[in-house]
C-alpha atoms as a PDB file:
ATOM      1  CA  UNK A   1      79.213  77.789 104.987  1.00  0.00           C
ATOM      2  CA  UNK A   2      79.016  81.503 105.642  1.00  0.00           C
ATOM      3  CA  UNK A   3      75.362  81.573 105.234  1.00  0.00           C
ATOM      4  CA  UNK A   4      74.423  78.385 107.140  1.00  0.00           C
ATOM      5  CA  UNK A   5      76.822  79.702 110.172  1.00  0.00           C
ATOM      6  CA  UNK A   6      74.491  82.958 110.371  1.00  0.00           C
ATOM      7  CA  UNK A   7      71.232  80.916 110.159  1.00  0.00           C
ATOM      8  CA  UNK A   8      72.375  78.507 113.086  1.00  0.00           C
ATOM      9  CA  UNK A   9      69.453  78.341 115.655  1.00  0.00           C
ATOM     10  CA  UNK A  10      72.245  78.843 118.091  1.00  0.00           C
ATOM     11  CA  UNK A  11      72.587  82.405 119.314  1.00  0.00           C
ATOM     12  CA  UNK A  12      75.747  84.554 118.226  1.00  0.00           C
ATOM     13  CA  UNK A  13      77.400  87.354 119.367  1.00  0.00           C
ATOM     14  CA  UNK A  14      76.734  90.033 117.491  1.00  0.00           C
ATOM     15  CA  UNK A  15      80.676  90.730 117.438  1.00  0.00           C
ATOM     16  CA  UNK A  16      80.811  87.479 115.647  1.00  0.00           C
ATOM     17  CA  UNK A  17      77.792  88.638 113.386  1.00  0.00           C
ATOM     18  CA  UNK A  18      79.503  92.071 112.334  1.00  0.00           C
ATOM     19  CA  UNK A  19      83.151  90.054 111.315  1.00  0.00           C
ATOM     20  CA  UNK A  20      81.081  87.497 109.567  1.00  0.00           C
ATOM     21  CA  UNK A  21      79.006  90.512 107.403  1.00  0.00           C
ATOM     22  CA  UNK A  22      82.828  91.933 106.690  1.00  0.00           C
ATOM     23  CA  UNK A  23      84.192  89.272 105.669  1.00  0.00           C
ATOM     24  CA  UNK A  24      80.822  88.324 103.445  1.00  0.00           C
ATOM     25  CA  UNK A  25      81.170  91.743 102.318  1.00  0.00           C
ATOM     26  CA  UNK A  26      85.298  91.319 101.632  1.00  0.00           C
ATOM     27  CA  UNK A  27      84.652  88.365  99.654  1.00  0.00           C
ATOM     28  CA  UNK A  28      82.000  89.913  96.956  1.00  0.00           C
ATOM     29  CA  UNK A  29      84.287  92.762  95.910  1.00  0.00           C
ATOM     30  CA  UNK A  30      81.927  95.046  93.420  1.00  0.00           C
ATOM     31  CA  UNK A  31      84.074  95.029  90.137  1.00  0.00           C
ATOM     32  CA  UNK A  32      83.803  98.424  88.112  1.00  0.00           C
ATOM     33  CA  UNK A  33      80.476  98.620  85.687  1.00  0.00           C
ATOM     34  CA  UNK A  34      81.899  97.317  81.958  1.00  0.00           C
ATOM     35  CA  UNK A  35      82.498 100.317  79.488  1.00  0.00           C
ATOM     36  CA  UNK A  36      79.370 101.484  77.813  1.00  0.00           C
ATOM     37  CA  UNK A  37      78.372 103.305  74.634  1.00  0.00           C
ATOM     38  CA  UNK A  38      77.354 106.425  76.691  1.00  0.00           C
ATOM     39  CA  UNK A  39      80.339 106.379  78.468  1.00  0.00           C
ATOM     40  CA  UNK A  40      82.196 106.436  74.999  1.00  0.00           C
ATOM     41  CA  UNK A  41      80.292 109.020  73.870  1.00  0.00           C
ATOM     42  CA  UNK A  42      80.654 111.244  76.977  1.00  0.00           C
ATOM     43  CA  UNK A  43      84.118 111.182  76.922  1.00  0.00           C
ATOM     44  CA  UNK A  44      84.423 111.880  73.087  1.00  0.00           C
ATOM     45  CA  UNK A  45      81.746 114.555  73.210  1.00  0.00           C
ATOM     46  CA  UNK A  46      84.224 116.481  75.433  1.00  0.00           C
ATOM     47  CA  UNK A  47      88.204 115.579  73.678  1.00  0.00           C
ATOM     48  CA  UNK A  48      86.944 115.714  70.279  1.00  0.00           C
ATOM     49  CA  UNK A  49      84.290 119.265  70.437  1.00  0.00           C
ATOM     50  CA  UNK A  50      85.362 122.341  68.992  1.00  0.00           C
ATOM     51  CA  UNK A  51      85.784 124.002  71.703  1.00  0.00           C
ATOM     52  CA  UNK A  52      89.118 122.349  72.154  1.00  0.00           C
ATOM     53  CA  UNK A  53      89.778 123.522  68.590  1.00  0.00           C
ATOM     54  CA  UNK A  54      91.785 120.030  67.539  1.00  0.00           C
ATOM     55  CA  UNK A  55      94.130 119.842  70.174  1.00  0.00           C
ATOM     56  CA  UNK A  56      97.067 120.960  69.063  1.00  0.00           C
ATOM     57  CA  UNK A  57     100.207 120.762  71.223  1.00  0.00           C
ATOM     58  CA  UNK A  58     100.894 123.952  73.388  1.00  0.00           C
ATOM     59  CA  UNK A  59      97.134 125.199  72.880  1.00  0.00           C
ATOM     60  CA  UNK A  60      94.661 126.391  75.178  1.00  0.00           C
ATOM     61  CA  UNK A  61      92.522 123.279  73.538  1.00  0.00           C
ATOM     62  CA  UNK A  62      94.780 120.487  74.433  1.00  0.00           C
ATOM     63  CA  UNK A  63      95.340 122.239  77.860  1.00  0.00           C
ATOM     64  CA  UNK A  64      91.812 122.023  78.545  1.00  0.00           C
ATOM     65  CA  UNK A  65      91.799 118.226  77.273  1.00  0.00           C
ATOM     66  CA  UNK A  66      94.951 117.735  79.491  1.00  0.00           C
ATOM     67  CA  UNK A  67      92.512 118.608  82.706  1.00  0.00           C
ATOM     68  CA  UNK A  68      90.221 116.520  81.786  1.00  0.00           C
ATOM     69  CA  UNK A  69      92.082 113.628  81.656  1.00  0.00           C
ATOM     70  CA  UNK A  70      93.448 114.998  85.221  1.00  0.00           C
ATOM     71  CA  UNK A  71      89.856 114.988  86.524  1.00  0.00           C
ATOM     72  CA  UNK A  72      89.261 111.164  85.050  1.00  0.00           C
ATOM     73  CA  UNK A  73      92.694 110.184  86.902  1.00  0.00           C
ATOM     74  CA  UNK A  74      91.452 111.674  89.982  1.00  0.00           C
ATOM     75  CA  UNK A  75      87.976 110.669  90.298  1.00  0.00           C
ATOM     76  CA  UNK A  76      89.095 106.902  89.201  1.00  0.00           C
ATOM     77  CA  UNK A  77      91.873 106.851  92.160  1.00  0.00           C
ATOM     78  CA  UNK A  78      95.095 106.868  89.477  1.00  0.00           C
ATOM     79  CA  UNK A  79      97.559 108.262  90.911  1.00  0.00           C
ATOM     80  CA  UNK A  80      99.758 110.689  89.173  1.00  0.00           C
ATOM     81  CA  UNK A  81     103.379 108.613  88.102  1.00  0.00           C
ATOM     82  CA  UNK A  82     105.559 112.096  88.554  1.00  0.00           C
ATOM     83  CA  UNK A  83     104.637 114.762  91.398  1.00  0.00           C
ATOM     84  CA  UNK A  84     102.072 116.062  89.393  1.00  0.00           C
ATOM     85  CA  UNK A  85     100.214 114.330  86.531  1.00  0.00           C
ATOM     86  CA  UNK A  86     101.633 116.527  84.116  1.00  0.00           C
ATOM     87  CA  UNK A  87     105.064 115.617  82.291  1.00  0.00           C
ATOM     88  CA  UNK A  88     106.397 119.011  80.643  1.00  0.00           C
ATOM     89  CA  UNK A  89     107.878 118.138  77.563  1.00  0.00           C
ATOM     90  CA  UNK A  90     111.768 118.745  77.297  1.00  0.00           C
ATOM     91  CA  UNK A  91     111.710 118.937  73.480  1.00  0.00           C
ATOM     92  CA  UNK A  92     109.106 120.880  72.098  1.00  0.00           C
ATOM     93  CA  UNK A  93     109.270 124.570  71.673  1.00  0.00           C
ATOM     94  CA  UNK A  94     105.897 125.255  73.340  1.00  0.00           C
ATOM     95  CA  UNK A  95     104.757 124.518  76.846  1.00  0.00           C
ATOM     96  CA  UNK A  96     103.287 121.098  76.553  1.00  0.00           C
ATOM     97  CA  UNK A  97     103.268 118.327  79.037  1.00  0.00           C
ATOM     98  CA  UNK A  98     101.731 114.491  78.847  1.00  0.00           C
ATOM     99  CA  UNK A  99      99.339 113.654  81.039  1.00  0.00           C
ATOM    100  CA  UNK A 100     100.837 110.054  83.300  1.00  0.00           C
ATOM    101  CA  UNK A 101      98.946 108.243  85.757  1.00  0.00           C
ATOM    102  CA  UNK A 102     100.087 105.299  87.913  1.00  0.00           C
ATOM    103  CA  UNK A 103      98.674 102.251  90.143  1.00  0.00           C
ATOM    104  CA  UNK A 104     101.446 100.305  91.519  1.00  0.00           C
ATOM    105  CA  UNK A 105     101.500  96.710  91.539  1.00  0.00           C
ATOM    106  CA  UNK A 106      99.861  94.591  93.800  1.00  0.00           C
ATOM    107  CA  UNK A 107     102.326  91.732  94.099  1.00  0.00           C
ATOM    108  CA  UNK A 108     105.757  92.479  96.266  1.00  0.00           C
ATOM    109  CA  UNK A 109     107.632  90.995  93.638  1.00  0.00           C
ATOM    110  CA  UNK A 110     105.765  91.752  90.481  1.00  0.00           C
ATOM    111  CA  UNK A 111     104.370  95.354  90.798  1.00  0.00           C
ATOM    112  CA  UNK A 112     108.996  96.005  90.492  1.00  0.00           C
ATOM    113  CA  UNK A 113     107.579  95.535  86.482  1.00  0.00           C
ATOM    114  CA  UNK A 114     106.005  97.952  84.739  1.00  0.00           C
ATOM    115  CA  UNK A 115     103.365  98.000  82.256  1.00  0.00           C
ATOM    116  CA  UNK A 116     102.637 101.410  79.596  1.00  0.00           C
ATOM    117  CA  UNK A 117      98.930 101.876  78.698  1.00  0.00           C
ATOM    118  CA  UNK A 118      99.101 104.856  76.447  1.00  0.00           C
ATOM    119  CA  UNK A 119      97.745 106.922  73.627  1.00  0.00           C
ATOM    120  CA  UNK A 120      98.659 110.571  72.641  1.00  0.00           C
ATOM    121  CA  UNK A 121      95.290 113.108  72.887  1.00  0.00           C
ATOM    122  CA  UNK A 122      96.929 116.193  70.644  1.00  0.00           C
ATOM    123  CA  UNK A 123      95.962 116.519  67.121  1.00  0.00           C
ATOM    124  CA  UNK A 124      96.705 119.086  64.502  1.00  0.00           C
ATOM    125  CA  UNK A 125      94.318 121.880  65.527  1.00  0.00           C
ATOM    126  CA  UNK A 126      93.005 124.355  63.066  1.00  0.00           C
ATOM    127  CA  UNK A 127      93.616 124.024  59.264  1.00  0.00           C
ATOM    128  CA  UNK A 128      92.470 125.180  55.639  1.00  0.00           C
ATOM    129  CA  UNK A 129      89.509 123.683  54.163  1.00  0.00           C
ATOM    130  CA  UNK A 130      86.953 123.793  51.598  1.00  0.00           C
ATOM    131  CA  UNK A 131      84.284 124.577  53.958  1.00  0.00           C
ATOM    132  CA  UNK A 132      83.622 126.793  56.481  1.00  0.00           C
ATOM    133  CA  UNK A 133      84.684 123.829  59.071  1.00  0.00           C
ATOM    134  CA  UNK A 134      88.323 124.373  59.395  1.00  0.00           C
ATOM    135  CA  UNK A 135      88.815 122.653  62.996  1.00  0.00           C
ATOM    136  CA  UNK A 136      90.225 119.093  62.506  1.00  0.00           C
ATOM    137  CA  UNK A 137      88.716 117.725  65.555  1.00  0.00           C
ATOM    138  CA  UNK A 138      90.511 114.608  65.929  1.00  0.00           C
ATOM    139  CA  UNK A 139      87.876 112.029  67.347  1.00  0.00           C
ATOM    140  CA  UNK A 140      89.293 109.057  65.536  1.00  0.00           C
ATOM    141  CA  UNK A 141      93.108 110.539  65.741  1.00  0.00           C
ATOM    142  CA  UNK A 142      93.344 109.825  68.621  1.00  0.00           C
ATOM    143  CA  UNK A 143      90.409 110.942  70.746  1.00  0.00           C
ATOM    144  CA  UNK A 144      89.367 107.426  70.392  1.00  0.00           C
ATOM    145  CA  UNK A 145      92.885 106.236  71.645  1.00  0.00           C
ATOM    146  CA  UNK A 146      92.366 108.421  74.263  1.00  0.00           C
ATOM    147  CA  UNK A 147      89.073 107.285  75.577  1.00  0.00           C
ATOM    148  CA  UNK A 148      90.098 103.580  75.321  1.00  0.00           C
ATOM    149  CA  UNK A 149      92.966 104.399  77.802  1.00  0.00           C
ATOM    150  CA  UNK A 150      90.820 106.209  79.767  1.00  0.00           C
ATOM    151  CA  UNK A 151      88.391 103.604  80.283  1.00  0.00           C
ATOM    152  CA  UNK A 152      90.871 100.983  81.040  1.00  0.00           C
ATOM    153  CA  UNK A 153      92.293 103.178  83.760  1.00  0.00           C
ATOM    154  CA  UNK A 154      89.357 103.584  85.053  1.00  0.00           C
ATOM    155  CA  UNK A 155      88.335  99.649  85.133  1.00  0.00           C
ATOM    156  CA  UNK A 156      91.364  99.248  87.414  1.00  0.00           C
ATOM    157  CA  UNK A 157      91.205 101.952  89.261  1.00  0.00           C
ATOM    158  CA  UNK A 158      88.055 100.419  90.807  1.00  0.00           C
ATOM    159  CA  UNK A 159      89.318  96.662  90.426  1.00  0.00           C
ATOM    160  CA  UNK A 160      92.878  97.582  91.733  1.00  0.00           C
ATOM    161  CA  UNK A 161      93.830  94.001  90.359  1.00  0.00           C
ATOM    162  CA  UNK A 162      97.001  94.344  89.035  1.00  0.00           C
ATOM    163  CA  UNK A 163      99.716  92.768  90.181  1.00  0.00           C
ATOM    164  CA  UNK A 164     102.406  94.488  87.935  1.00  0.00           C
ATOM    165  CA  UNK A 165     102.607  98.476  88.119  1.00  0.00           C
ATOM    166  CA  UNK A 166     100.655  99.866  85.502  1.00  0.00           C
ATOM    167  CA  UNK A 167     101.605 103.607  83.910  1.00  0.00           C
ATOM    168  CA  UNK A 168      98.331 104.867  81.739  1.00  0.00           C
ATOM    169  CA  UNK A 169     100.627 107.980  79.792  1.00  0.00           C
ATOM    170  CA  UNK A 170      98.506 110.298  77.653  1.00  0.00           C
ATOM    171  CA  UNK A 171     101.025 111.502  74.950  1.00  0.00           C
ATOM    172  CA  UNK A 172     101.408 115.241  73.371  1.00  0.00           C
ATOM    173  CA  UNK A 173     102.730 116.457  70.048  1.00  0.00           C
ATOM    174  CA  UNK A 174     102.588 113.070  68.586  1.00  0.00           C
ATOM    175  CA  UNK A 175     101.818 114.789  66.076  1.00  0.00           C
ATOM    176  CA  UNK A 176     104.845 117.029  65.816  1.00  0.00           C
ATOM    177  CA  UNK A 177     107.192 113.650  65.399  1.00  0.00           C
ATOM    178  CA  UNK A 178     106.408 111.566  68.596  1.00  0.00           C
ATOM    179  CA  UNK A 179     108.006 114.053  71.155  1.00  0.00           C
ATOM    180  CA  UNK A 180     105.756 113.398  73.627  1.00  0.00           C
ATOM    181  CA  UNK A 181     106.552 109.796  73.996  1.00  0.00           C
ATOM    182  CA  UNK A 182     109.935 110.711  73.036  1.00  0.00           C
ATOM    183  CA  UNK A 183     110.516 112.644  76.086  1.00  0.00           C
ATOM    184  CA  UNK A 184     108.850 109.990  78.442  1.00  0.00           C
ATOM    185  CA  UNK A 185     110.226 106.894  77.172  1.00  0.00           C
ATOM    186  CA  UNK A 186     114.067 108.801  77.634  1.00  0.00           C
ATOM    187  CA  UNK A 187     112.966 110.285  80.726  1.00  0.00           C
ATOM    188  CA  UNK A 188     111.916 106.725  82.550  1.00  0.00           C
ATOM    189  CA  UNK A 189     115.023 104.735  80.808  1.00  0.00           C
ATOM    190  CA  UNK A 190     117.371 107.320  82.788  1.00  0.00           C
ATOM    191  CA  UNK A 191     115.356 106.216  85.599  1.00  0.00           C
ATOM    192  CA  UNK A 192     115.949 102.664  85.045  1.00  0.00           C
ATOM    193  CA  UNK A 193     112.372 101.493  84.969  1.00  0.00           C
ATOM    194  CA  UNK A 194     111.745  98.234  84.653  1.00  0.00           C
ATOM    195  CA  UNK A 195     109.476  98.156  81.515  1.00  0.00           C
ATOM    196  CA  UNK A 196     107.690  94.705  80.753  1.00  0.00           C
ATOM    197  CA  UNK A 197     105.356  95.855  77.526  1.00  0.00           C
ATOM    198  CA  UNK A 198     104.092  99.104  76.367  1.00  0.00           C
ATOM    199  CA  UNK A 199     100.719  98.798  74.816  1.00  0.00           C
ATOM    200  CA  UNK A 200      99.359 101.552  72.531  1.00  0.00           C
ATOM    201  CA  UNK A 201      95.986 102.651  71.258  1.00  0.00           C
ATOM    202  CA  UNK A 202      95.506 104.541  67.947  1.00  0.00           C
ATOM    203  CA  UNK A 203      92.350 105.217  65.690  1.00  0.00           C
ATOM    204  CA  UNK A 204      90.317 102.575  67.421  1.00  0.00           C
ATOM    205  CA  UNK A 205      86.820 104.649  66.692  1.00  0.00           C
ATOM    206  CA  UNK A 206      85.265 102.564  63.331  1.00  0.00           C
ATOM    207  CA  UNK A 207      85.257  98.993  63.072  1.00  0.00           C
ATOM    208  CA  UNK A 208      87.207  97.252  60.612  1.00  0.00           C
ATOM    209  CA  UNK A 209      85.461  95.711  57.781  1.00  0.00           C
ATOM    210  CA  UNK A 210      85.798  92.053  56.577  1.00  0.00           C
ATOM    211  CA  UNK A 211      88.539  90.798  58.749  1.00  0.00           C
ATOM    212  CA  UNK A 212      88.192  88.161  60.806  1.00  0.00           C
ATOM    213  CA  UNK A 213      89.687  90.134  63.916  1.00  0.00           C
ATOM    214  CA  UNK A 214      88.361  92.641  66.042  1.00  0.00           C
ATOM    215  CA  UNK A 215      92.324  94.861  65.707  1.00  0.00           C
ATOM    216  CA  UNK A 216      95.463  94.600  64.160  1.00  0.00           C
ATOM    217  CA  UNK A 217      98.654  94.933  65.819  1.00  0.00           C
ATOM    218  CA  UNK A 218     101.580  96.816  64.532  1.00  0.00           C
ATOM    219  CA  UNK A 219     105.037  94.939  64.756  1.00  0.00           C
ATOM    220  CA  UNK A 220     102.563  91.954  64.712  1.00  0.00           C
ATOM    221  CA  UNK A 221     105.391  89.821  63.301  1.00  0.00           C
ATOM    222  CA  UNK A 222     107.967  91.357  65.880  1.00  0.00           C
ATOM    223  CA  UNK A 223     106.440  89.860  68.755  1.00  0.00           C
ATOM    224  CA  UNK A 224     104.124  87.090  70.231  1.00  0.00           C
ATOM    225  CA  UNK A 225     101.547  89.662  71.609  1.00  0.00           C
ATOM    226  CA  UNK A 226      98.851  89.098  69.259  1.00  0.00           C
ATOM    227  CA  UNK A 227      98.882  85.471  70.511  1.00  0.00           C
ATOM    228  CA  UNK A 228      99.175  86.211  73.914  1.00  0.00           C
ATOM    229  CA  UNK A 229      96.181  88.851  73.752  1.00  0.00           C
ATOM    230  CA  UNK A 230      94.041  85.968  71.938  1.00  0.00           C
ATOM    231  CA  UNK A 231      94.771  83.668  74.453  1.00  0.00           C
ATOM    232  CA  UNK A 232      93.541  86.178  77.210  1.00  0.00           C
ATOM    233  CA  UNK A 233      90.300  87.304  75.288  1.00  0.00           C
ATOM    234  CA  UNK A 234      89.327  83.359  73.725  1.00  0.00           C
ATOM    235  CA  UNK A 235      88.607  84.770  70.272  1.00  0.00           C
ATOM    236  CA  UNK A 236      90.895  86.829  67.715  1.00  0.00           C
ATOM    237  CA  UNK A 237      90.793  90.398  69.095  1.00  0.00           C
ATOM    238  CA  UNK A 238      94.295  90.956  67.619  1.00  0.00           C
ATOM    239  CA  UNK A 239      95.181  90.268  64.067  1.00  0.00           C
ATOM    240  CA  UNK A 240      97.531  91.067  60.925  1.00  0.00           C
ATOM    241  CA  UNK A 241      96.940  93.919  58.418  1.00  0.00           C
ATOM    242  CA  UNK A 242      99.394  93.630  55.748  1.00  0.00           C
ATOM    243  CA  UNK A 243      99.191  97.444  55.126  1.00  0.00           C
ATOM    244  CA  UNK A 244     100.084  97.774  58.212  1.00  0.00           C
ATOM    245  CA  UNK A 245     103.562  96.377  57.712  1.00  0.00           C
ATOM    246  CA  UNK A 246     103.424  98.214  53.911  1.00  0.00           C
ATOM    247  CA  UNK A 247     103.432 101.627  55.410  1.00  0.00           C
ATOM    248  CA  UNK A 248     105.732 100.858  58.314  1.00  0.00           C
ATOM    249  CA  UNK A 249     103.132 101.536  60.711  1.00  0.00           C
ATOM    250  CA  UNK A 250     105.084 100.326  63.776  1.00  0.00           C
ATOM    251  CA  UNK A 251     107.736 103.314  63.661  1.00  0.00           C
ATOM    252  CA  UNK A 252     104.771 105.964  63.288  1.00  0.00           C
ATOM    253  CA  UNK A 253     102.949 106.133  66.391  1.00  0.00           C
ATOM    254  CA  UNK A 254     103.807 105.915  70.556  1.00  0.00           C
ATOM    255  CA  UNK A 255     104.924 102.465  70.583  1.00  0.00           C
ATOM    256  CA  UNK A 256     107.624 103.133  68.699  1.00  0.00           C
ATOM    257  CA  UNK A 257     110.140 105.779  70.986  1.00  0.00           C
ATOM    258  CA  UNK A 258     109.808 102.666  74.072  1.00  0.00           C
ATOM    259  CA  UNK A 259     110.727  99.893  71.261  1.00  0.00           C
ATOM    260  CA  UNK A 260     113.796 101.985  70.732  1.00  0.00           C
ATOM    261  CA  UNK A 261     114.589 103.089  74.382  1.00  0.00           C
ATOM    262  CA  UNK A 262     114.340 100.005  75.848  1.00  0.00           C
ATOM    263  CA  UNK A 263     114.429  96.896  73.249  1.00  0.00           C
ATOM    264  CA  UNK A 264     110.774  95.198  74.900  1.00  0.00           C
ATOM    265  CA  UNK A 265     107.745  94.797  73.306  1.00  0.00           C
ATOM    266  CA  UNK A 266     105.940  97.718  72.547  1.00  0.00           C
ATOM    267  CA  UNK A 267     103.168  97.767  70.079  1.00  0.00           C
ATOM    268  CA  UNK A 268     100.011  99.370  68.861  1.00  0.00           C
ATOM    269  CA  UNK A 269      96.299  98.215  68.744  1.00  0.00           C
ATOM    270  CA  UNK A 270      94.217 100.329  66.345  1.00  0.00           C
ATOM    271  CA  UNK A 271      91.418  99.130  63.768  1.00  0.00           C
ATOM    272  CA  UNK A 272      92.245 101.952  60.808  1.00  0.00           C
ATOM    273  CA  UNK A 273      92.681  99.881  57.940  1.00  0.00           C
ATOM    274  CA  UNK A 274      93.046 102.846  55.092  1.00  0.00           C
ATOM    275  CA  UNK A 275      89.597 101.439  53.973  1.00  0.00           C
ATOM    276  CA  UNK A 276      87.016 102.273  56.847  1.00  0.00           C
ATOM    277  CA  UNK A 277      87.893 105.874  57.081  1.00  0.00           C
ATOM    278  CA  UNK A 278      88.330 108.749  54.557  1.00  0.00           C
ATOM    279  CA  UNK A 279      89.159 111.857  57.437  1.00  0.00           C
ATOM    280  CA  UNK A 280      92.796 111.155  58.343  1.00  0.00           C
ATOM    281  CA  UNK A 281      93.821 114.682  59.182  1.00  0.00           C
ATOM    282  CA  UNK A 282      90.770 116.421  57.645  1.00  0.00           C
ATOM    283  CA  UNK A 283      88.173 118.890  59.598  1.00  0.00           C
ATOM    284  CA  UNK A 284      85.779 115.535  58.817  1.00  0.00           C
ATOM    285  CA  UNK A 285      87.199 113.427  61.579  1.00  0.00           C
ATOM    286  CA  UNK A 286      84.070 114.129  63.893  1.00  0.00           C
ATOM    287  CA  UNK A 287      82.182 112.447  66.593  1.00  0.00           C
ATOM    288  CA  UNK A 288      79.176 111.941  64.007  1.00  0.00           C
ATOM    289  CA  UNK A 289      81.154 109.177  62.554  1.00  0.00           C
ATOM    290  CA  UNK A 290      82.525 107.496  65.620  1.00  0.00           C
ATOM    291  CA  UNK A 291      81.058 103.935  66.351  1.00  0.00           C
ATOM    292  CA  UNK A 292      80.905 104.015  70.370  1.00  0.00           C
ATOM    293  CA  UNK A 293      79.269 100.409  70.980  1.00  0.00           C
ATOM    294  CA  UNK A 294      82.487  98.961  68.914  1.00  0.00           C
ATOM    295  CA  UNK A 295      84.482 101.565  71.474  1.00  0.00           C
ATOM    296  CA  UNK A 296      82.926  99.799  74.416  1.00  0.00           C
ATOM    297  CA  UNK A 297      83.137  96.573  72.847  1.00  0.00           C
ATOM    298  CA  UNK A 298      86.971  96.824  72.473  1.00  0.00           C
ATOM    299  CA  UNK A 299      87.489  98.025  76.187  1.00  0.00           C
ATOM    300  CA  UNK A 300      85.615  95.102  77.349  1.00  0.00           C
ATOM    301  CA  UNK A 301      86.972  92.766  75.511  1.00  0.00           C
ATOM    302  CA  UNK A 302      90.551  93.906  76.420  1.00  0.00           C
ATOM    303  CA  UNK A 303      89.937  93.815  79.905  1.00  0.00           C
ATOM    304  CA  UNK A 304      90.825  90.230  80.315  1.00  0.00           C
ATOM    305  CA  UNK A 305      93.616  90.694  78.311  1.00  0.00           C
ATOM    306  CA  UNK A 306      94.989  93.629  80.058  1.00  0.00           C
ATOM    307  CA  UNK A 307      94.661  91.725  83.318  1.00  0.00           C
ATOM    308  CA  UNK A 308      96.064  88.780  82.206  1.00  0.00           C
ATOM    309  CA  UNK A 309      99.167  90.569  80.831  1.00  0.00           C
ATOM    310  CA  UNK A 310      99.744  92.530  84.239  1.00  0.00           C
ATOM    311  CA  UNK A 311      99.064  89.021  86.407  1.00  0.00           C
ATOM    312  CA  UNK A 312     101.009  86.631  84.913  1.00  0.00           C
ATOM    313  CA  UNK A 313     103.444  85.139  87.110  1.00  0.00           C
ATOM    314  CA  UNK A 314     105.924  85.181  84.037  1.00  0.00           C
ATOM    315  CA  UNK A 315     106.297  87.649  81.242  1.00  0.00           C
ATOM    316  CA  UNK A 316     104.661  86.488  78.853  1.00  0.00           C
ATOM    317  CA  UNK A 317     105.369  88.707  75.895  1.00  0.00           C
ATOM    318  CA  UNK A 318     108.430  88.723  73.770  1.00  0.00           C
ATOM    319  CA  UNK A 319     110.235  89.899  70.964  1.00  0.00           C
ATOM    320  CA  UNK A 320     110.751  86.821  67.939  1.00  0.00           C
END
C-alpha cells in the first residue's frame, strides 16, 4: 500500500513523501549481521593469546581481557548494569571485578524481570608443564563462554528486542571457587532483583560427538529449560549428558551461586562431554583447536531462543 501510495500519478507533497520514506524506513528495521566464524575467531584470537597470560584473577592479563569486554559493551550500545561496568569483587583477596552489562526491557511491565546471560573469562594463568609452553590459555575454559556471551550481547544490542531486562555478567575467579558469581548473585538478591532465569555458557568451543543434540544442559532434570529452548530453536539444541549429572556438573560452574541465591532456574549450556577434549586445565587449551563455525553456529541458533525466553508474555521456565 506504501509503495502504490508513492507511485500515485497524483502529485504529493513532498512533506507527505519524507513521512512516508520514515515510516518505510521504520518498518524495515536492519537486524544485526548473524555471528560468523571470523567474528569467533577475532574475539578468541584476543581472550585466549598469550599475551593475556591465562587470565588469571587479579592479573594484568585478565585486566586487559576485562577492557576488552568494556570496549565490546560499548561499541554494541550495552549499557553498564552498576555505575561502571566493572563489579569489584568483595571476596577475593586481589583486586578483581566482573565485567556486567545491561539493556533494560522493552515492555513497561516485563523489562521489571530480569534475565542473566553470563560466563566467567578468568582462567588459571601460568602453570608447570612438560614443555616450554607453560601459559594455560584458556580458549575452551571459558574464552569460548565468553565469546558466546559476547556475541549475544551484541545481537541485541543492535536488535534492542527484548522485552524483559537482560544482564550479560562476565564472571572472575570462577576459578578460585565461583567468587565472582558469588559476589554478584548476593550483591543483586540484597537488591531485590527480580531474576526470571540465569543462563550460563561454559566450554562451548568443540562440538560434541555422536549425540543427537547440539548442547547439554546442566540441572537438565531440574528444570523444563531444555524443552523450552527446543521449542524456541525447532530442533534439539539442548540435550542430556548423563556425565553431566555423574560429576555434579550443575554445582561447578556460574549457574550455580543464582540457583542458590534466589531458588529460579539457572543453568548451564556447554558441549564438553569429557570425550571431545583432552586440555581441561592444561597449557594445550589453545585457539588451534577451537571449532569457530560450531561457535557461530551455536550463537545463531540460540538467538531465537534467547528472544523467545526474554518475550514471552509468561515465564516460561521452571523448576520440576
Amino acid at each position: 500500500m506504501l509503495f502504490l501510495s508513492l507511485k500515485s500519478s497524483k502529485p504529493r507533497p513532498m512533506k507527505y513523501v519524507i513521512i512516508c520514506l520514515l515510516i518505510l524506513i521504520i518498518s524495515c528495521k536492519i537486524m544485526p549481521e548473524p555471528s560468523t566464524n571470523a567474528q569467533m575467531e577475532s574475539i578468541m584470537g584476543f581472550l585466549a593469546s598469550d599475551e593475556l597470560k591465562g587470565r588469571e584473577a587479579g592479573t594484568e592479563g585478565i585486566a586487559a581481557a576485562a577492557t576488552f569486554i568494556e570496549d565490546s559493551f560499548k561499541k554494541n550500545k550495552i549499557d553498564p548494569y552498576f555505575d561502571s561496568y566493572r563489579d569489584t569483587l568483595s571476596n577475593f583477596d586481589e583486586v578483581a571485578y566482573n565485567v556486567v552489562g545491561f539493556i533494560e526491557g522493552k515492555d513497561k511491565k516485563l523489562k521489571n524481570e530480569y534475565v542473566i546471560i553470563g560466563a566467567h573469562y578468568d582462567h588459571i594463568g601460568v602453570t608447570q608443564s612438560n614443555s616450554e609452553d607453560t601459559i594455560a590459555n584458556g580458549a575452551n575454559d571459558n574464552a569460548s563462554g565468553t565469546a558466546t556471551v559476547l556475541e549475544l550481547a551484541r545481537y541485541f544490542g543492535g536488535a534492542k528486542s527484548n522485552k524483559r531486562s537482560i544482564i550479560f555478567a562476565l564472571f572472575s575467579a570462577e576459578e578460585k571457587g565461583l567468587l565472582g558469581s558469588k559476589h554478584l548473585a548476593e550483591k543483586l538478591k540484597n537488591a531485590d532483583l527480580n531474576l526470571y532465569a540465569m543462563l550460563n555458557f561454559e566450554m562451548v568451543g568443540v562440538p560434541l560427538v555422536d549425540k543427537d543434540y547440539l548442547m547439554y544442559l546442566t540441572g537438565y532434570e531440574l528444570s523444563n529449560l531444555a524443552d523450552v529452548s527446543n521449542s524456541y530453536s525447532e530442533e534439539k539444541v539442548a540435550g542430556f549428558l548423563p556425565k553431566a549429572k555423574e560429576f555434579n556438573l550443575f554445582q561447578r560452574s556460574d549457574n550455580y551461586p543464582f540457583h542458590e541465591a534466589f531458588a529460579v532456574p539457572s543453568q548451564t549450556y556447554s558441549t564438553f562431554d569429557f570425550t571431545n577434549f583432552d586440555h581441561y586445565h592444561k597449557v594445550g587449551d589453545e585457539n588451534s583447536l577451537m571449532n569457530f563455525n560450531h561457535m557461530a553456529m551455536i550463537v545463531n541458533k540460540l538467538i531465537p531462543v534467547m528472544e523467545g525466553i526474554v518475550n514471552a508474555s509468561e515465564q516460561e521456565i521452571k523448576y520440576n
